[in-house]
C-alpha atoms as a PDB file:
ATOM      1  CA  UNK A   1     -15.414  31.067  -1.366  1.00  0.00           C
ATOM      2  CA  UNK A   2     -13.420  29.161   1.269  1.00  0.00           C
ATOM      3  CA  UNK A   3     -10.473  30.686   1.784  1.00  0.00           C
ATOM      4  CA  UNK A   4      -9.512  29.586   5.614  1.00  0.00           C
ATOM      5  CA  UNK A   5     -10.417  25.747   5.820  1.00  0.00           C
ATOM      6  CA  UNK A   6     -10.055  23.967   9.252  1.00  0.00           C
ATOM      7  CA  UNK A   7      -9.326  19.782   8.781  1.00  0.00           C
ATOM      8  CA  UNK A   8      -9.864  18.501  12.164  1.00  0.00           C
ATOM      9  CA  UNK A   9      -7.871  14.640  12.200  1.00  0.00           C
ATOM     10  CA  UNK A  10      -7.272  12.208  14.663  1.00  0.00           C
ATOM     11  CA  UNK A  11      -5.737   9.623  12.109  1.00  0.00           C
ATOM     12  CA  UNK A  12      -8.727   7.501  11.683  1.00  0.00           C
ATOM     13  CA  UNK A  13      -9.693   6.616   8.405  1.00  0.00           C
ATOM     14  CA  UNK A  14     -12.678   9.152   8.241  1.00  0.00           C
ATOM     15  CA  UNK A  15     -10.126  12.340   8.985  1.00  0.00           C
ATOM     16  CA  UNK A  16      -8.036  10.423   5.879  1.00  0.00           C
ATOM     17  CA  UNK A  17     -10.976  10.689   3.793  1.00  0.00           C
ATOM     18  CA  UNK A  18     -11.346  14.149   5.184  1.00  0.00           C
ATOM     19  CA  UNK A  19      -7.591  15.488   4.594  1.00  0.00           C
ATOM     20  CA  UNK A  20      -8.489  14.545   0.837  1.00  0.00           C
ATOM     21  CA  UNK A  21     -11.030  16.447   0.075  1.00  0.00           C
ATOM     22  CA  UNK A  22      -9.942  19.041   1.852  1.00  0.00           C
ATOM     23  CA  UNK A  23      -6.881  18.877  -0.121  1.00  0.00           C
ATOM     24  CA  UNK A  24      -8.908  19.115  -3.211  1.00  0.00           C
ATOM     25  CA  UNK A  25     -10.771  22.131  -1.723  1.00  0.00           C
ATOM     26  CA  UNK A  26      -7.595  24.038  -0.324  1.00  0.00           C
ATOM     27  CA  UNK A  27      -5.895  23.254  -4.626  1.00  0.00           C
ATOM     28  CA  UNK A  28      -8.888  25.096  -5.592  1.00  0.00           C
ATOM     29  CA  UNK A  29      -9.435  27.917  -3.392  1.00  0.00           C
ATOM     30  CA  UNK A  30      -5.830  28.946  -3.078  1.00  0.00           C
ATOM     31  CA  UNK A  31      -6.254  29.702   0.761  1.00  0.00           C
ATOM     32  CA  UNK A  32      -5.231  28.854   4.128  1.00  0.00           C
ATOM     33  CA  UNK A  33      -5.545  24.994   5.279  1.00  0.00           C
ATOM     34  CA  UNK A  34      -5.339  24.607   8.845  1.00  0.00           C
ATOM     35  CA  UNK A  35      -4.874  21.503  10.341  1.00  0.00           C
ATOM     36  CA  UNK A  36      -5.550  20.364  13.787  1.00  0.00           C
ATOM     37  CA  UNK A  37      -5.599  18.004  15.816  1.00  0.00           C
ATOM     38  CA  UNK A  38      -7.041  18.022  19.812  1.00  0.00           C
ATOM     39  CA  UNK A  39      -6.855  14.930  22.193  1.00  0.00           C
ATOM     40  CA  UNK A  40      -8.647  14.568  25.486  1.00  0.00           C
ATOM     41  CA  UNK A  41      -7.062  16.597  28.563  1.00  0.00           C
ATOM     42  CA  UNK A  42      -4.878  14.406  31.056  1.00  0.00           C
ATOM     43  CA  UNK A  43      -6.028  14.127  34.608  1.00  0.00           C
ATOM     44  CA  UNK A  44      -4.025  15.819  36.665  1.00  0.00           C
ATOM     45  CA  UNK A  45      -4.044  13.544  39.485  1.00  0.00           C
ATOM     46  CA  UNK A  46      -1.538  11.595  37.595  1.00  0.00           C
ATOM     47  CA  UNK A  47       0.995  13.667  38.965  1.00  0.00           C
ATOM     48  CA  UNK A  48       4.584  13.815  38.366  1.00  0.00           C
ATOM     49  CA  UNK A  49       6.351  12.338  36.195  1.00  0.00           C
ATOM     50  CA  UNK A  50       3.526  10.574  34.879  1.00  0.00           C
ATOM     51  CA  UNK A  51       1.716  13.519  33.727  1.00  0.00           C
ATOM     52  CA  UNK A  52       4.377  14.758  31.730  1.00  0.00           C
ATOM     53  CA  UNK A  53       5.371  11.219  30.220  1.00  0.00           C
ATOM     54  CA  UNK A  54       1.416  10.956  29.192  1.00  0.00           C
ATOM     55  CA  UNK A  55       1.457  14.412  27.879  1.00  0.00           C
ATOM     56  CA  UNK A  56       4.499  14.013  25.979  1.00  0.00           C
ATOM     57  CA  UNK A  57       3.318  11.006  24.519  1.00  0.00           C
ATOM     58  CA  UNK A  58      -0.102  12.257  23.356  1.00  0.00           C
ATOM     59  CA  UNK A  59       1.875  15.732  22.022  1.00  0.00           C
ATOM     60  CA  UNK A  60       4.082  12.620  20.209  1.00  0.00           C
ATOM     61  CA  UNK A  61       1.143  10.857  18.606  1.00  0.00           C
ATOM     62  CA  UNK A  62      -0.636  14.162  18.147  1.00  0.00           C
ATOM     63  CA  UNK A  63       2.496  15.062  15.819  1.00  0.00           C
ATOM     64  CA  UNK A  64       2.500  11.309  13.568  1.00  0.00           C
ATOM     65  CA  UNK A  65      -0.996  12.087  13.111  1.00  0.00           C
ATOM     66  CA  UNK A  66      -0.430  15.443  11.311  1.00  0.00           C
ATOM     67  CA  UNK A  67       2.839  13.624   9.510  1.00  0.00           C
ATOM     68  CA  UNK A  68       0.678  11.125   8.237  1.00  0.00           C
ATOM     69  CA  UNK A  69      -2.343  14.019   7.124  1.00  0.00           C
ATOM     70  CA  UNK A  70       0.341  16.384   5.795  1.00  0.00           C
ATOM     71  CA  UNK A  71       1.923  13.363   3.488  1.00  0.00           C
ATOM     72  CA  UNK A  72      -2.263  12.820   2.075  1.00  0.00           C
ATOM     73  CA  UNK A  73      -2.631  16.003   1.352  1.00  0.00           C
ATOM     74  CA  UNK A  74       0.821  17.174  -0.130  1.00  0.00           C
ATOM     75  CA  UNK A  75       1.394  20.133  -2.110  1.00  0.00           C
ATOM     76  CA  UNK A  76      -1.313  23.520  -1.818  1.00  0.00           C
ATOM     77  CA  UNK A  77      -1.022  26.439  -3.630  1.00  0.00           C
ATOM     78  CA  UNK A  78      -1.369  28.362  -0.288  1.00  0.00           C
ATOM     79  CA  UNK A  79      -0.674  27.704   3.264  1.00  0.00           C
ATOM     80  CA  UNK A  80      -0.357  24.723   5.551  1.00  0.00           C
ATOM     81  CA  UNK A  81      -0.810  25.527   9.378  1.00  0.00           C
ATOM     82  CA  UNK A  82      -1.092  22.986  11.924  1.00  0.00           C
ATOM     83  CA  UNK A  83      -1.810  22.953  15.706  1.00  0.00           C
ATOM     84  CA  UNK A  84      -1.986  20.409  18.324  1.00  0.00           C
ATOM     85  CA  UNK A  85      -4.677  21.378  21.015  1.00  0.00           C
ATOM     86  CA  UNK A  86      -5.657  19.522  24.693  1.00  0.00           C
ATOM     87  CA  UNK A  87      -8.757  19.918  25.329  1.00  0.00           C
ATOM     88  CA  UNK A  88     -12.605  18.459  24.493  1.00  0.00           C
ATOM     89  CA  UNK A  89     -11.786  18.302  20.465  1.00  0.00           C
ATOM     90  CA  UNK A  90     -15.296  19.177  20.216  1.00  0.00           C
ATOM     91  CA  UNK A  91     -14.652  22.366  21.377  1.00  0.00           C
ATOM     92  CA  UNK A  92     -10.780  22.721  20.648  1.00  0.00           C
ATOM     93  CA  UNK A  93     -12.293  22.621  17.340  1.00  0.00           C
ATOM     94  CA  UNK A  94     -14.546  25.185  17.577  1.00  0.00           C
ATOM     95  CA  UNK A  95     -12.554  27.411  19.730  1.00  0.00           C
ATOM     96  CA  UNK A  96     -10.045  27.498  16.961  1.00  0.00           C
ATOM     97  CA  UNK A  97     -12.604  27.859  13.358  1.00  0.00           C
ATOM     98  CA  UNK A  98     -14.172  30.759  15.539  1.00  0.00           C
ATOM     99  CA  UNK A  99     -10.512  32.429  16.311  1.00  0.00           C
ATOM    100  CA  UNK A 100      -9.061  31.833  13.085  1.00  0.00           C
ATOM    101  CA  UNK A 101     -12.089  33.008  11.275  1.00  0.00           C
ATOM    102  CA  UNK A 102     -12.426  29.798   9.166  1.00  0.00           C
ATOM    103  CA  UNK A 103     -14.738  29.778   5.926  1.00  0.00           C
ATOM    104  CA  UNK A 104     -15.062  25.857   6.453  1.00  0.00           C
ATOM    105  CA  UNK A 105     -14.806  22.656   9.065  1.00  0.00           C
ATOM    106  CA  UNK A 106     -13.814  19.548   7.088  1.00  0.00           C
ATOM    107  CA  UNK A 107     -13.883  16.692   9.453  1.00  0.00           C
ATOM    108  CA  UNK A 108     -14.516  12.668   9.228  1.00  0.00           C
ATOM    109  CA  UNK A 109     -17.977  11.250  10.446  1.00  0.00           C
ATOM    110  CA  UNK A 110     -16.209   8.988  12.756  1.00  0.00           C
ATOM    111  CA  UNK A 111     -13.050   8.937  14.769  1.00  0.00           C
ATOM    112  CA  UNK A 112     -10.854   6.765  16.712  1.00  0.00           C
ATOM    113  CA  UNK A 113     -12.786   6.708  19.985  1.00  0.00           C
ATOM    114  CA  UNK A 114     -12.038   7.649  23.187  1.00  0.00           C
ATOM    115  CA  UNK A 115      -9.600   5.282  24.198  1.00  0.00           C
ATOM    116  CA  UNK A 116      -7.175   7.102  20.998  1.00  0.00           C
ATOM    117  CA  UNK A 117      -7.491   9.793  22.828  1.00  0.00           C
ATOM    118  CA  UNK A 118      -8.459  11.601  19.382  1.00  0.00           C
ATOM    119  CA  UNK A 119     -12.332  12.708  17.844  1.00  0.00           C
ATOM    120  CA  UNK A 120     -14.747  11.069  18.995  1.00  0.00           C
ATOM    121  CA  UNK A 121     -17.684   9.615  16.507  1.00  0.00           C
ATOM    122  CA  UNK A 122     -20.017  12.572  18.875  1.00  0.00           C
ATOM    123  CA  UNK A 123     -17.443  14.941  18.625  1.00  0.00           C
ATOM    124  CA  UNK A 124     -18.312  15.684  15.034  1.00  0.00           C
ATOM    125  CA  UNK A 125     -22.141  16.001  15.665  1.00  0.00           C
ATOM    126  CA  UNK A 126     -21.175  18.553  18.071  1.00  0.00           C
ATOM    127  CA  UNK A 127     -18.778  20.641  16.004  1.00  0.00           C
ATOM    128  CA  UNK A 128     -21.634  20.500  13.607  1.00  0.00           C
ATOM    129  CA  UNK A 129     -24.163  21.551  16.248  1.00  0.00           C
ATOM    130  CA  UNK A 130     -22.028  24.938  17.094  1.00  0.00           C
ATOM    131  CA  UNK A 131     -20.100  25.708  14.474  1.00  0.00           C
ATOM    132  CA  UNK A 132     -19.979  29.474  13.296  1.00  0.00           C
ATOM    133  CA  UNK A 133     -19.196  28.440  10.123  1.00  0.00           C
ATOM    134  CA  UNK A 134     -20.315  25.378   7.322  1.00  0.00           C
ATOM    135  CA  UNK A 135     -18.855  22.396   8.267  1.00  0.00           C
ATOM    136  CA  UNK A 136     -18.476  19.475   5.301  1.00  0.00           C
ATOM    137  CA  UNK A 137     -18.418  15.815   6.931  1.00  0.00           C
ATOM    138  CA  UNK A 138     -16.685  13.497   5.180  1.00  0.00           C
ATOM    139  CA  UNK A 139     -17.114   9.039   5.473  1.00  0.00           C
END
């Protein structure tokens, strides 16, 4: 039934939860699991070099974060792909289960905050406000 599952993680202890059952899901199903995970766009008005030492540094936690997920989740019968994304993650999120076609949104009920620069606790009532597919919310 889902065959193309999106997990949407910003490290927090909900998007642990989430990569779990996800996990689960993905063992079952025998399908695609696509991870990502978005963080807030840098002002530009940093300039350079700062915006490029702030963007490498949020592409650098972007990539523990997915580390971290892809050592929860280990082993699927089918594929693993991930992507980093800039952007609103409400809407990186969506952007992405709406290109990639996705059966399913798995996704914690609360992130890290703002200030992580990751999901945001609204970001998740918004995916689940727009979503063009079921979304699953995991706590």
């Amino acid at each position: 039934m889902f065959e193309n599952i999106l997990l949407a993680v910003d490290g927090s202890e909900g998007s642990k939860h989430a990569a779990k059952v996800a996990a689960g899901m993905a063992r079952d199903h025998k399908g695609i699991l696509r991870v990502v995970a978005a963080y807030e766009p840098i002002p530009p008005y940093l300039g350079e070099p700062n915006l490029h030492i702030v963007m490498e540094a949020r592409i650098q936690e972007a990539k523990s974060v997915l580390d971290q997920i892809l050592a929860l989740i280990g082993k699927v019968p089918g594929e693993i792909h991930t992507e980093i994304l800039e952007g609103d993650p409400a809407e990186a999120i969506l952007r992405v289960a709406e290109t990639r076609q996705s059966d399913l949104i798995v996704m914690g009920s609360r992130g890290l905050g703002q200030l992580a620069g990751m999901l945001l606790g609204s970001q998740s009532q918004k995916v689940v406000n727009h979503a063009p597919c079921p979304v699953l919310i995991v706590r």
